[in-house]
PDB file of N, CA and C in Angstrom:
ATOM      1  N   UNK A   1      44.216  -5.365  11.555  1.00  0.00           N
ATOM      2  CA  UNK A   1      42.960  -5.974  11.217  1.00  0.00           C
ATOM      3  C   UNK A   1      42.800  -7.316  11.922  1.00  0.00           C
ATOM      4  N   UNK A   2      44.114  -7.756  11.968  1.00  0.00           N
ATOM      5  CA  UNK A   2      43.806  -9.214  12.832  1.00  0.00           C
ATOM      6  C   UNK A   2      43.574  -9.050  14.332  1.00  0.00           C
ATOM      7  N   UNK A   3      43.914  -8.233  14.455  1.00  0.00           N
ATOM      8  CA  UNK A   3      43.512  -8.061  16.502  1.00  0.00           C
ATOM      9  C   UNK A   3      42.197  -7.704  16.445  1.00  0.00           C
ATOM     10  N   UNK A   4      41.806  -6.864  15.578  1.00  0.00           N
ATOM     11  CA  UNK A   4      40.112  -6.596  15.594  1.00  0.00           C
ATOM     12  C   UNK A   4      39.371  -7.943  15.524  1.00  0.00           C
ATOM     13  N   UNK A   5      39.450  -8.854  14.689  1.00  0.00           N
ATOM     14  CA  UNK A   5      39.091  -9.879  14.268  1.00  0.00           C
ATOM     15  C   UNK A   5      39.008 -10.940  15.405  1.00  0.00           C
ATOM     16  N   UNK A   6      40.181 -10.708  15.973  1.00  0.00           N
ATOM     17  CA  UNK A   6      40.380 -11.581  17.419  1.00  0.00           C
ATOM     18  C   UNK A   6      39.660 -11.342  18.665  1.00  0.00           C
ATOM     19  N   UNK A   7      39.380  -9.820  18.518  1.00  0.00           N
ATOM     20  CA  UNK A   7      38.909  -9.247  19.644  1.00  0.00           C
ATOM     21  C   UNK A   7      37.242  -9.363  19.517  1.00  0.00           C
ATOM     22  N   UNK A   8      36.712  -9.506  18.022  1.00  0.00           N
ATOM     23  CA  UNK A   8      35.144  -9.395  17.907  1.00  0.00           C
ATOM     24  C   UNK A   8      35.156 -10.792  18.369  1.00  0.00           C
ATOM     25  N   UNK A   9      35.813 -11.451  17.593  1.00  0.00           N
ATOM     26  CA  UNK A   9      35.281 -13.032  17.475  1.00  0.00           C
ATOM     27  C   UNK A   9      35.286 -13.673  19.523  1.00  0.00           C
ATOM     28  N   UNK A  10      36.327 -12.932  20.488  1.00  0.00           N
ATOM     29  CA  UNK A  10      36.538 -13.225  21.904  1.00  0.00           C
ATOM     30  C   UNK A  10      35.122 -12.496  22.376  1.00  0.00           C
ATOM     31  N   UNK A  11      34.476 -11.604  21.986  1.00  0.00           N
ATOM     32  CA  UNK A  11      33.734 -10.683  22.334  1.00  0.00           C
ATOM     33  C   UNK A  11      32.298 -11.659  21.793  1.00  0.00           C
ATOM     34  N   UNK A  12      32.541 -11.961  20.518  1.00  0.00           N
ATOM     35  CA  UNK A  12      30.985 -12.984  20.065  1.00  0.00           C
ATOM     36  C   UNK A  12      31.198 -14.258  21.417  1.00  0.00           C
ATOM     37  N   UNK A  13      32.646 -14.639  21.556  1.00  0.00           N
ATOM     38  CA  UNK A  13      32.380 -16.305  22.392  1.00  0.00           C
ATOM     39  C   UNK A  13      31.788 -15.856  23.988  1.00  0.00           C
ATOM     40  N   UNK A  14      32.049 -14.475  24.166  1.00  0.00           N
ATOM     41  CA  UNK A  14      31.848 -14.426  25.511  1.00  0.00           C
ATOM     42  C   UNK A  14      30.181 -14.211  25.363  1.00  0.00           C
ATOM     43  N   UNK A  15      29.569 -13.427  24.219  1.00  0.00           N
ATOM     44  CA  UNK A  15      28.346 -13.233  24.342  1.00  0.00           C
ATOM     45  C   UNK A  15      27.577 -14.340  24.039  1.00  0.00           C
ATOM     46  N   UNK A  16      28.212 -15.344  23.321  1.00  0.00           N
ATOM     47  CA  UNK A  16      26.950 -16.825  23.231  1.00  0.00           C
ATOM     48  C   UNK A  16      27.418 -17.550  24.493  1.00  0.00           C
ATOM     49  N   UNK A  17      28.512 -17.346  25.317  1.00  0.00           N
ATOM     50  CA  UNK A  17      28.971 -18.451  26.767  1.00  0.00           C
ATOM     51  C   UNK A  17      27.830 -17.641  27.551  1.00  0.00           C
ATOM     52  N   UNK A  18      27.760 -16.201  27.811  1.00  0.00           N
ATOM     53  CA  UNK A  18      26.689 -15.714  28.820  1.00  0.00           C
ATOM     54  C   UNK A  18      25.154 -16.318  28.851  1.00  0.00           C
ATOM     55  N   UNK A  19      24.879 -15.983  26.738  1.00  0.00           N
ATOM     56  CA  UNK A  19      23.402 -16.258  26.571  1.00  0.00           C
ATOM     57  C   UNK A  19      23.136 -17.718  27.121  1.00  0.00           C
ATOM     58  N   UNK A  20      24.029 -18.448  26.943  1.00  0.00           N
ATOM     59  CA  UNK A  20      23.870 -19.946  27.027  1.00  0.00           C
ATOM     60  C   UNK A  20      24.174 -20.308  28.808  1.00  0.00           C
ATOM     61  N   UNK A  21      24.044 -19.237  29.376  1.00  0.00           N
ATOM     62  CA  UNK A  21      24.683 -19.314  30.675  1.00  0.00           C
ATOM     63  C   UNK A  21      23.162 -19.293  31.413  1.00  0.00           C
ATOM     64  N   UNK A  22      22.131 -18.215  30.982  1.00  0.00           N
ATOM     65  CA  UNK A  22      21.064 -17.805  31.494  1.00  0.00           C
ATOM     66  C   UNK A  22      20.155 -18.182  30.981  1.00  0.00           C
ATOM     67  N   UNK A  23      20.113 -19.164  29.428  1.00  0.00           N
ATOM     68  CA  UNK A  23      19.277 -20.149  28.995  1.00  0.00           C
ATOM     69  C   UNK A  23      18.974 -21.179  29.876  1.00  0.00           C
ATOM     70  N   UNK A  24      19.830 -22.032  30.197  1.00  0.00           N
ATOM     71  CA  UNK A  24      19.413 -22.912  30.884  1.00  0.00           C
ATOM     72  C   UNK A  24      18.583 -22.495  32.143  1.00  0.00           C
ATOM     73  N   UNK A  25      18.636 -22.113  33.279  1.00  0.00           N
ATOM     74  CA  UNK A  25      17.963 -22.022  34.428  1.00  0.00           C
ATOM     75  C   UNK A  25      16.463 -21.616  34.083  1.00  0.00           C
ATOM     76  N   UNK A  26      16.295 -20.333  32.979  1.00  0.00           N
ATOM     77  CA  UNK A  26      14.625 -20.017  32.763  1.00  0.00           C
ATOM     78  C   UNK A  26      14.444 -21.277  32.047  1.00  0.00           C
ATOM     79  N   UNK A  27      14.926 -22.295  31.029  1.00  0.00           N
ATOM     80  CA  UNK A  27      14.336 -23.476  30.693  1.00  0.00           C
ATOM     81  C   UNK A  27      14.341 -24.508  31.826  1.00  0.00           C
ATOM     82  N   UNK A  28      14.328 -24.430  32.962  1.00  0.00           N
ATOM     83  CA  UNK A  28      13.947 -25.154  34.135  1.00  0.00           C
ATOM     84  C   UNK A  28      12.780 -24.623  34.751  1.00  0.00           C
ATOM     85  N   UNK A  29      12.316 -23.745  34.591  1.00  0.00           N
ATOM     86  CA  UNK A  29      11.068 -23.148  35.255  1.00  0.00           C
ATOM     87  C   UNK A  29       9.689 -23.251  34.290  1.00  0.00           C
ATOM     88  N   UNK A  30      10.451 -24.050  32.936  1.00  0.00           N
ATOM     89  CA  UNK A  30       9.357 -23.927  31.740  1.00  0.00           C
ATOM     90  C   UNK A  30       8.262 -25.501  32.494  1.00  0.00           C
ATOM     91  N   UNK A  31       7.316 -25.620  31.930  1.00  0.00           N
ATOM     92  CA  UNK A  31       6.523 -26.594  32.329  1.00  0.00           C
ATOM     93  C   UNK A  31       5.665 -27.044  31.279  1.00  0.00           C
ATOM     94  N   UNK A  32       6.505 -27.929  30.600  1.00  0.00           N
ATOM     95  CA  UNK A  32       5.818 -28.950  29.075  1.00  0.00           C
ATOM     96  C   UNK A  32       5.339 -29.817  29.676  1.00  0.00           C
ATOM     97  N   UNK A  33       3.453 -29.635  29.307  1.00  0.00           N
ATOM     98  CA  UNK A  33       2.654 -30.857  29.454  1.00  0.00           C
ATOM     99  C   UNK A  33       2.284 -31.196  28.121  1.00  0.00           C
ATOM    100  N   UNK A  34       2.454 -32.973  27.476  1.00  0.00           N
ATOM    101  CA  UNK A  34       2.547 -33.276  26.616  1.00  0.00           C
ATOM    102  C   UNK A  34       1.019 -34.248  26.899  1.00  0.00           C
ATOM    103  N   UNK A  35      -0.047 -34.034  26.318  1.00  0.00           N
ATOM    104  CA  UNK A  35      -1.239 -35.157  26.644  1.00  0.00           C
ATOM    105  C   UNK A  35      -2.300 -34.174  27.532  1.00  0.00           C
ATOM    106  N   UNK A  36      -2.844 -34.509  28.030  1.00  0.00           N
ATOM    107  CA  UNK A  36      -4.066 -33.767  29.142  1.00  0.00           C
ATOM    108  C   UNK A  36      -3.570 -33.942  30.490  1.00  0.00           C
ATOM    109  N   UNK A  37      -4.015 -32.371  30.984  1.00  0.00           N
ATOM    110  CA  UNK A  37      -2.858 -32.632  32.341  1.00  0.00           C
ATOM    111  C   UNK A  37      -3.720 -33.250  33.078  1.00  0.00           C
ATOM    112  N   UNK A  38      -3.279 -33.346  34.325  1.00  0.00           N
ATOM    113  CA  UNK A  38      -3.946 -33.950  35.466  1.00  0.00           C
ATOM    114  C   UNK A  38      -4.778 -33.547  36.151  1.00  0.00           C
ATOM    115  N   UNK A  39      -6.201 -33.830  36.480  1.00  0.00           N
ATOM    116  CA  UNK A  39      -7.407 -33.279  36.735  1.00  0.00           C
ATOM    117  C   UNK A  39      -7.549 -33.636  38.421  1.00  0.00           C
ATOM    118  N   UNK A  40      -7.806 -32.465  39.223  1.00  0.00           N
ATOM    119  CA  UNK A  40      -8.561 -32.566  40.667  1.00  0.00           C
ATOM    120  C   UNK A  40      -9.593 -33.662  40.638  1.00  0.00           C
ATOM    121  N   UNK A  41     -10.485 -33.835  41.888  1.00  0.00           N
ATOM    122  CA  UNK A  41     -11.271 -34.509  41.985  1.00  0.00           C
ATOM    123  C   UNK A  41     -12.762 -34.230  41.143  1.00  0.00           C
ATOM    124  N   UNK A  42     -13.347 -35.119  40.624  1.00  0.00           N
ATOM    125  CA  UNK A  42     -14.720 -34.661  39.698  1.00  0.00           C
ATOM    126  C   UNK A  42     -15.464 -33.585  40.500  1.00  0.00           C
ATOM    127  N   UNK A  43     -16.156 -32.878  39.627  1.00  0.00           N
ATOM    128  CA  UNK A  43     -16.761 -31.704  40.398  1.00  0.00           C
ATOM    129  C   UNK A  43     -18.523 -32.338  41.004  1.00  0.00           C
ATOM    130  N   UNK A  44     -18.926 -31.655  41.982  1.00  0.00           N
ATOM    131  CA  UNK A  44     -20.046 -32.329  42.772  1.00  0.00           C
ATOM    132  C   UNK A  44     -21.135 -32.637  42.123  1.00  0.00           C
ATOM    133  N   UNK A  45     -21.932 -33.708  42.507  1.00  0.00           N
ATOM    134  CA  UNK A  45     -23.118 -33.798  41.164  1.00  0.00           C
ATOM    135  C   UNK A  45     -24.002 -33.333  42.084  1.00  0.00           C
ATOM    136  N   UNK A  46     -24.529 -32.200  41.853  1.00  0.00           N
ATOM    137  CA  UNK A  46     -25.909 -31.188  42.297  1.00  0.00           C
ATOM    138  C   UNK A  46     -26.983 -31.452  42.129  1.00  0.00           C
ATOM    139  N   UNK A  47     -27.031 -32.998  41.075  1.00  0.00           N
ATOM    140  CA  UNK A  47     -28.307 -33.562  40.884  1.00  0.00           C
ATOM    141  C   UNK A  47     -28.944 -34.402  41.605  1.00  0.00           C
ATOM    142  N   UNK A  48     -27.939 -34.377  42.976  1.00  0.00           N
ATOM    143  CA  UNK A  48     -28.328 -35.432  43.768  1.00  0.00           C
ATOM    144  C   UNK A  48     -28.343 -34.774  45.277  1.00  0.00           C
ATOM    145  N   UNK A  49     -29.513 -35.038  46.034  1.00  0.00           N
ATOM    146  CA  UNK A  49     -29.955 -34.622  47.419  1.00  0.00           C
ATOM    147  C   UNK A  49     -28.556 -35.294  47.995  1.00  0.00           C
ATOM    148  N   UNK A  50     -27.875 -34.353  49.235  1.00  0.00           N
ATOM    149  CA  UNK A  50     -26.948 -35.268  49.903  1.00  0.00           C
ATOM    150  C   UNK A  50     -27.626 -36.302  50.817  1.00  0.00           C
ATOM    151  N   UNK A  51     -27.002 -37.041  51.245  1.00  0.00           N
ATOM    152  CA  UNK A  51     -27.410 -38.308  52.234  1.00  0.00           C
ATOM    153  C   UNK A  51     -27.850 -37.188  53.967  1.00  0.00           C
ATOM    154  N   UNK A  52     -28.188 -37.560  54.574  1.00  0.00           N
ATOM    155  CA  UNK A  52     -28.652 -36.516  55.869  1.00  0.00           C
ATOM    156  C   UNK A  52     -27.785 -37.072  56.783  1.00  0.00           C
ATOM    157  N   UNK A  53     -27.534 -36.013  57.939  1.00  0.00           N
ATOM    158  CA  UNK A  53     -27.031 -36.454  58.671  1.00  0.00           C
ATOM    159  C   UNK A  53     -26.706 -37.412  59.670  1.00  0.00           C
ATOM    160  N   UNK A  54     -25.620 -37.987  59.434  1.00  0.00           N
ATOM    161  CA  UNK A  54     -25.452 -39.329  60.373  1.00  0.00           C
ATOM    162  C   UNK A  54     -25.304 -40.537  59.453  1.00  0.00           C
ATOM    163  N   UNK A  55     -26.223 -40.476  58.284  1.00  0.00           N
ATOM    164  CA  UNK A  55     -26.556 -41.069  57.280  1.00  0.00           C
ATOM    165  C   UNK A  55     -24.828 -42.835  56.995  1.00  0.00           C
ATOM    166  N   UNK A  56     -25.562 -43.836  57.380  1.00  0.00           N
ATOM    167  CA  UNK A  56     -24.542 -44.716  57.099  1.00  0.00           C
ATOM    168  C   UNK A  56     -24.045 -45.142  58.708  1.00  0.00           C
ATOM    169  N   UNK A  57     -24.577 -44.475  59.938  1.00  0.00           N
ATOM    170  CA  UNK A  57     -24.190 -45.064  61.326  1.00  0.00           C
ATOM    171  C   UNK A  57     -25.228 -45.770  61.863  1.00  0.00           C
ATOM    172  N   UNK A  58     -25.066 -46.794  62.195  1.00  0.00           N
ATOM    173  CA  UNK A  58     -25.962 -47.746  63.322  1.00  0.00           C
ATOM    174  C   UNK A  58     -26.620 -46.953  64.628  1.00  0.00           C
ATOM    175  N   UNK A  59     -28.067 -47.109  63.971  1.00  0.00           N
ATOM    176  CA  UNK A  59     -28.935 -45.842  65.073  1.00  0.00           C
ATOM    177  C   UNK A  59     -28.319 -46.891  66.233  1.00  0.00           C
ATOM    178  N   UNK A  60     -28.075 -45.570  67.460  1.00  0.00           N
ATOM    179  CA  UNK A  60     -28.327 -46.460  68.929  1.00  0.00           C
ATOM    180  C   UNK A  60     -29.463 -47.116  69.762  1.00  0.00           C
ATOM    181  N   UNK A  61     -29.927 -47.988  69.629  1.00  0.00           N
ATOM    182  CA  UNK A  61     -31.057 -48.700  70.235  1.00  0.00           C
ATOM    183  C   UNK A  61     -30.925 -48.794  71.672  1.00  0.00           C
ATOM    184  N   UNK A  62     -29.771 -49.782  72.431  1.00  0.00           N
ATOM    185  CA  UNK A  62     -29.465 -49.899  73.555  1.00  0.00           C
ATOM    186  C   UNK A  62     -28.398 -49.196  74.140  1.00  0.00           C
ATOM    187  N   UNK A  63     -27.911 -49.222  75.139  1.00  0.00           N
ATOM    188  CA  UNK A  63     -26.985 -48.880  76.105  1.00  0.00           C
ATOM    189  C   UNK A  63     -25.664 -49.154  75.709  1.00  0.00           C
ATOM    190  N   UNK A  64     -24.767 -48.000  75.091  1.00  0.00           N
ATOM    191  CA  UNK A  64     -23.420 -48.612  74.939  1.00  0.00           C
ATOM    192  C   UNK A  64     -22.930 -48.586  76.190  1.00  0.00           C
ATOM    193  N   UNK A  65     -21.922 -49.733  76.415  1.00  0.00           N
ATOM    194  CA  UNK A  65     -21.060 -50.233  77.575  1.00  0.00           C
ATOM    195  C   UNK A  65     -20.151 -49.225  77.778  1.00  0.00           C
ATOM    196  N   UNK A  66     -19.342 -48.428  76.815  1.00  0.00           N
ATOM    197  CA  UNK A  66     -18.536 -47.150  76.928  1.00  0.00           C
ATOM    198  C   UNK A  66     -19.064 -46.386  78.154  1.00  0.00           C
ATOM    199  N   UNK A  67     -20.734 -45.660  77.484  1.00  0.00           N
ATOM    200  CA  UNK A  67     -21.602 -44.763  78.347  1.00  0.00           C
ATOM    201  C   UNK A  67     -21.705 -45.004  79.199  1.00  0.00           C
ATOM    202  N   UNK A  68     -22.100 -46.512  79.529  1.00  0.00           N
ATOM    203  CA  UNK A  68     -22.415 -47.087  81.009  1.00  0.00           C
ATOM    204  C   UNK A  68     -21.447 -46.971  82.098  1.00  0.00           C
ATOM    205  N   UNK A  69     -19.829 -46.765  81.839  1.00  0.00           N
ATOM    206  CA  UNK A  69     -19.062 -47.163  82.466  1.00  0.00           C
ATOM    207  C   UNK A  69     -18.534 -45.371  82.492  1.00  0.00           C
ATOM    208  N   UNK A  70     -18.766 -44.677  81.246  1.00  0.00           N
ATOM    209  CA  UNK A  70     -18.750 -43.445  81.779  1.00  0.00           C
ATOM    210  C   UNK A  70     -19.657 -42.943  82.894  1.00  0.00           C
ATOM    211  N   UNK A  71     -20.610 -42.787  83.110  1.00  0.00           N
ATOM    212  CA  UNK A  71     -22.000 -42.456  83.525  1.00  0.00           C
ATOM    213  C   UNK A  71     -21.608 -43.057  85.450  1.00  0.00           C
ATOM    214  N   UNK A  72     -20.941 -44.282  85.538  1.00  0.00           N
ATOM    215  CA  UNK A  72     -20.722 -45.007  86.614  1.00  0.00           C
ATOM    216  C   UNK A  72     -19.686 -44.221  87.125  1.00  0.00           C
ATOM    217  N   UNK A  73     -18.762 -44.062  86.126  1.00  0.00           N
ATOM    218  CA  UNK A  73     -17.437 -42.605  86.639  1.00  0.00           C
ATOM    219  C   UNK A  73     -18.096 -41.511  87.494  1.00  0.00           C
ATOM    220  N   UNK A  74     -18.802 -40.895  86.545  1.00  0.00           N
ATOM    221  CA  UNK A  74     -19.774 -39.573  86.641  1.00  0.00           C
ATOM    222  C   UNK A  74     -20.216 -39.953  88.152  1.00  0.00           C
ATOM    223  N   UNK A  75     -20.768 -41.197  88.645  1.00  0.00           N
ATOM    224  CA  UNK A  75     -21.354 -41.283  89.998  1.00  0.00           C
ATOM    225  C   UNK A  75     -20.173 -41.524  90.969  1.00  0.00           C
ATOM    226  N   UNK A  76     -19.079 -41.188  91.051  1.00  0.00           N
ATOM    227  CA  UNK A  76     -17.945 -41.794  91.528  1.00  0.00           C
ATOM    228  C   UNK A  76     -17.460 -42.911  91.863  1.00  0.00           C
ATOM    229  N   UNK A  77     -17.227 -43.614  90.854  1.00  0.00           N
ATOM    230  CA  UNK A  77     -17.076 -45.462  90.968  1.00  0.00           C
ATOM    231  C   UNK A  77     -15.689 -45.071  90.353  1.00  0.00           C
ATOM    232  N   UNK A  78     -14.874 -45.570  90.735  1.00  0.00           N
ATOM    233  CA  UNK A  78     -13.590 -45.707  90.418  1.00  0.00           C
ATOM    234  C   UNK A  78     -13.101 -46.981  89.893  1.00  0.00           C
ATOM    235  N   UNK A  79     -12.313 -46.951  88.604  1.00  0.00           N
ATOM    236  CA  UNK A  79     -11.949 -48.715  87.716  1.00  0.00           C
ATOM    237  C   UNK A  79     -13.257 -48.992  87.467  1.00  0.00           C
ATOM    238  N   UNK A  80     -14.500 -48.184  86.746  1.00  0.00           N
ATOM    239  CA  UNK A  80     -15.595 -49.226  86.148  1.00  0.00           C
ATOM    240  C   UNK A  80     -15.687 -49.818  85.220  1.00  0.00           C
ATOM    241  N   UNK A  81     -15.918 -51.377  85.642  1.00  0.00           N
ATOM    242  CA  UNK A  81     -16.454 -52.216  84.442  1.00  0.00           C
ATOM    243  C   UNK A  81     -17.462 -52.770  83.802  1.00  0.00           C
ATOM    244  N   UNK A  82     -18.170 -53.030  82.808  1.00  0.00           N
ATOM    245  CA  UNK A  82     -19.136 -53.620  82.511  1.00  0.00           C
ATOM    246  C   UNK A  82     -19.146 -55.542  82.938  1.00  0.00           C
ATOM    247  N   UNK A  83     -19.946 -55.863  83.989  1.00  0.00           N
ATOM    248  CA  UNK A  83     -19.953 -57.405  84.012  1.00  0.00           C
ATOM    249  C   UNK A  83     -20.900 -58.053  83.335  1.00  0.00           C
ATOM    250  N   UNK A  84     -21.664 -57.459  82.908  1.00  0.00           N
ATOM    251  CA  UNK A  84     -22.828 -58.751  82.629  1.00  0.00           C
ATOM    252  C   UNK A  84     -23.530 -57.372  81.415  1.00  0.00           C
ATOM    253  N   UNK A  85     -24.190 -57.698  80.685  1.00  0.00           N
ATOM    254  CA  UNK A  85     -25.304 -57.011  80.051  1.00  0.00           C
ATOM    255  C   UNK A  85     -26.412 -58.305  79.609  1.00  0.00           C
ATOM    256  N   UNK A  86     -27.141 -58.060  79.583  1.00  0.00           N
ATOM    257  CA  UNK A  86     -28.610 -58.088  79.620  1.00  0.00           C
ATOM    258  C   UNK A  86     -29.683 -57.925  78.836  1.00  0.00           C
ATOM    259  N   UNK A  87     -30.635 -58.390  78.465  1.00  0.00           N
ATOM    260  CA  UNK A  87     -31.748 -57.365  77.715  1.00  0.00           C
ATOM    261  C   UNK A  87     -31.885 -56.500  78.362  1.00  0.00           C
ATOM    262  N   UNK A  88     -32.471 -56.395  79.285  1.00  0.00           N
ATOM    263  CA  UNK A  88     -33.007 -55.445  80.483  1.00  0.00           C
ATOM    264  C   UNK A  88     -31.452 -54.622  80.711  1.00  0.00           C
ATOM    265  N   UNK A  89     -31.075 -54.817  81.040  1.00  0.00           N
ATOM    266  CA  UNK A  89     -29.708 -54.351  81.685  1.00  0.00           C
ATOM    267  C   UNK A  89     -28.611 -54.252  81.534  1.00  0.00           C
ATOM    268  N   UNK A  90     -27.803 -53.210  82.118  1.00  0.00           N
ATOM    269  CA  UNK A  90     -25.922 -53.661  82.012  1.00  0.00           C
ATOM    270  C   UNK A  90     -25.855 -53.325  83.424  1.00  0.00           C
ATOM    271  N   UNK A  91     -24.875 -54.111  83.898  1.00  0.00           N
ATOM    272  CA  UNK A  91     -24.259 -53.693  85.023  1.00  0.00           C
ATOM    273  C   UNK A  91     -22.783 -54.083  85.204  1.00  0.00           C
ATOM    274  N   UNK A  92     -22.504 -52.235  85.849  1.00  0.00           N
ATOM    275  CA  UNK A  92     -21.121 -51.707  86.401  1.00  0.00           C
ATOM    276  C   UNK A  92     -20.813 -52.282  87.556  1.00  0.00           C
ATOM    277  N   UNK A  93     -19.944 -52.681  87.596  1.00  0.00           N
ATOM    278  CA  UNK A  93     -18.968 -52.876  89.011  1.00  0.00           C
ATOM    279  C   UNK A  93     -17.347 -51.844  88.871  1.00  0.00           C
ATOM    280  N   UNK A  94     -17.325 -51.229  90.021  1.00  0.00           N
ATOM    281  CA  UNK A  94     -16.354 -50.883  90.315  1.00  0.00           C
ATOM    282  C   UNK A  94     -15.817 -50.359  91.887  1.00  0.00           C
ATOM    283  N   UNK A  95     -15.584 -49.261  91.986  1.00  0.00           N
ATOM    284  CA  UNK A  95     -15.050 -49.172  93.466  1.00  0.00           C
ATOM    285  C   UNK A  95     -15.541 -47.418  94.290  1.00  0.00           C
ATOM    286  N   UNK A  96     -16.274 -47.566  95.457  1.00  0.00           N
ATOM    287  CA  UNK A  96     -16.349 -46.624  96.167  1.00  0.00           C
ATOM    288  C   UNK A  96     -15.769 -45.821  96.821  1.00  0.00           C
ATOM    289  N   UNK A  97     -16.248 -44.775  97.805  1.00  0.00           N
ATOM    290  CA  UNK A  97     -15.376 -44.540  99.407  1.00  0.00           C
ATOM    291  C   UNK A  97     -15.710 -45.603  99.956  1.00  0.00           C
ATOM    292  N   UNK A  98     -16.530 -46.468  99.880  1.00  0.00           N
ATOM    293  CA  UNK A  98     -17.170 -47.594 100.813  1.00  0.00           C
ATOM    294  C   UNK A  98     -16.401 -48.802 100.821  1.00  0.00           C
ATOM    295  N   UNK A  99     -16.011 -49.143  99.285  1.00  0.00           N
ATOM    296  CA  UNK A  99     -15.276 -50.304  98.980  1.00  0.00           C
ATOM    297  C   UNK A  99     -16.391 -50.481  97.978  1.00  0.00           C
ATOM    298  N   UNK A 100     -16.208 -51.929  97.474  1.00  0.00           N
ATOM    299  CA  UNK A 100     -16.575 -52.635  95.644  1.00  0.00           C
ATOM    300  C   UNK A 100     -17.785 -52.008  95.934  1.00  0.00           C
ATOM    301  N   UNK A 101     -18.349 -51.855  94.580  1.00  0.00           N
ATOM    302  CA  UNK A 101     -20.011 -51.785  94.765  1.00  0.00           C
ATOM    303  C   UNK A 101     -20.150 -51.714  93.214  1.00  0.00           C
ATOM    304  N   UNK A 102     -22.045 -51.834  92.688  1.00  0.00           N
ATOM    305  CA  UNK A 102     -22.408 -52.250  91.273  1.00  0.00           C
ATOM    306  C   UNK A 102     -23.550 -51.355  91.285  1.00  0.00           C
ATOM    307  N   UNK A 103     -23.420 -50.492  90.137  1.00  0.00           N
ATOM    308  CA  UNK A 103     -24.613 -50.249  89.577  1.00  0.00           C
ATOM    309  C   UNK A 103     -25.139 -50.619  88.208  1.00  0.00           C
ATOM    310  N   UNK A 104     -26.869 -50.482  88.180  1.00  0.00           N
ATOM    311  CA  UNK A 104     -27.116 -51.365  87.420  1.00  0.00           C
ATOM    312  C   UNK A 104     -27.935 -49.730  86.221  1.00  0.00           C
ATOM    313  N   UNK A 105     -27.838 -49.873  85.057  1.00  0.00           N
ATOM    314  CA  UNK A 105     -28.207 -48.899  84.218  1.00  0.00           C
ATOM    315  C   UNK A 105     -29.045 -49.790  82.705  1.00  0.00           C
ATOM    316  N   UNK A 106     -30.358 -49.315  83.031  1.00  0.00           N
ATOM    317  CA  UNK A 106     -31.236 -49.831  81.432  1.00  0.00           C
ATOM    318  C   UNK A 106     -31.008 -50.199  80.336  1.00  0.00           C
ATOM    319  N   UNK A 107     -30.990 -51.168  79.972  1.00  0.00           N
ATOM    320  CA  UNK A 107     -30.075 -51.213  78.661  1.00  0.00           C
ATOM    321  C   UNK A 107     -31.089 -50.861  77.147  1.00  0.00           C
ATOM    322  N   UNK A 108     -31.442 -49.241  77.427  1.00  0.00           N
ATOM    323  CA  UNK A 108     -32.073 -49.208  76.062  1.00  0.00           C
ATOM    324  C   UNK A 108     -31.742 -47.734  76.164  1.00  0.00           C
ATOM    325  N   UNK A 109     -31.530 -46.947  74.988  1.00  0.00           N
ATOM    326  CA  UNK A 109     -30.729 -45.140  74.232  1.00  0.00           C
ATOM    327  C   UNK A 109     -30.815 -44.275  76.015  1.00  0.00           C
ATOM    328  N   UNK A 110     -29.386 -44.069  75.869  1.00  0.00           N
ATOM    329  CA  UNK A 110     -28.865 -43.224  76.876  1.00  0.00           C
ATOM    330  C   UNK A 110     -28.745 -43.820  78.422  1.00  0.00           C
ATOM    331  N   UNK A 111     -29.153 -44.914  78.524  1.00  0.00           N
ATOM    332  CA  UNK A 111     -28.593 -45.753  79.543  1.00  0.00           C
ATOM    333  C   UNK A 111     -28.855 -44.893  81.010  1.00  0.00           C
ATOM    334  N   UNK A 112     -30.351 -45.038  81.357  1.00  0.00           N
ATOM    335  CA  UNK A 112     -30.818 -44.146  82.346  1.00  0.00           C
ATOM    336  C   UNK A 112     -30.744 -45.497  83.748  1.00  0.00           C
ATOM    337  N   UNK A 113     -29.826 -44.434  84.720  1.00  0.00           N
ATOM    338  CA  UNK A 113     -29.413 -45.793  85.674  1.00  0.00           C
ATOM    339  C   UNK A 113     -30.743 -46.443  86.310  1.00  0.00           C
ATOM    340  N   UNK A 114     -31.066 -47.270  86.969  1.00  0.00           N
ATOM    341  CA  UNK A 114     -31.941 -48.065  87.857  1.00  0.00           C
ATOM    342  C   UNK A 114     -32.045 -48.007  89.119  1.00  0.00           C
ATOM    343  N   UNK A 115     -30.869 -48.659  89.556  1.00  0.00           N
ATOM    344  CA  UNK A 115     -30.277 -48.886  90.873  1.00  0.00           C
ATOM    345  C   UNK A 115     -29.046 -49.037  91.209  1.00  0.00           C
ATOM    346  N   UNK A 116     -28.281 -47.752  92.478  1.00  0.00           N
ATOM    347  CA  UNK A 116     -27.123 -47.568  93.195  1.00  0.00           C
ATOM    348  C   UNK A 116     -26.548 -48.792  93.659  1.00  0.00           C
TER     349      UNK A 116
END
């Protein structure tokens, strides 16, 4: 009777060492939120027309110096720079097949050149 006794009771320790073996890891996959969980961004308010496009950029009035000096590329000027701008004007200097040379481009939306 005592070896039975020995043998259930080795047989109960091995079956609560297993259960307690495979408890832990599924209680790592559990996910207790205690309070209100954490919310995405507010959802869109539909009550409101969106802003239109572009909406918040500085319309272009004059000639950006960027364009100008692109546009001077585009004519084959090589190293162009902006020297001077102008009301009236911006003008490129940079470099030919000829050697230095300047063109001069309008200084008002899209920077339509003048003079080679």
């Amino acid at each position: 009777m005592m070896h039975f006794l020995a043998k259930a009771g080795l047989a109960a320790m091995l079956t609560v060492g297993t259960l307690a073996g495979t408890v832990a890891p599924a209680a790592a996959q559990l996910n207790i939120i205690i309070g209100e969980p954490d919310r995405g961004p507010p959802p869109p308010d539909y009550r409101r027309v969106p802003p239109p496009q572009g909406y918040g950029r500085r319309p272009m009035r004059a000639c950006d110096p960027r364009l100008a000096e692109d546009m001077a590329r585009d004519y084959g000027f090589r190293r162009a720079r902006v020297v001077d701008i102008t009301p009236r004007r911006v003008i490129v200097q940079g470099w030919t097949r000829r050697g230095p040379d300047e063109m001069s481009f309008a200084n008002v939306r899209g920077c339509p050149p003048l003079r080679r």
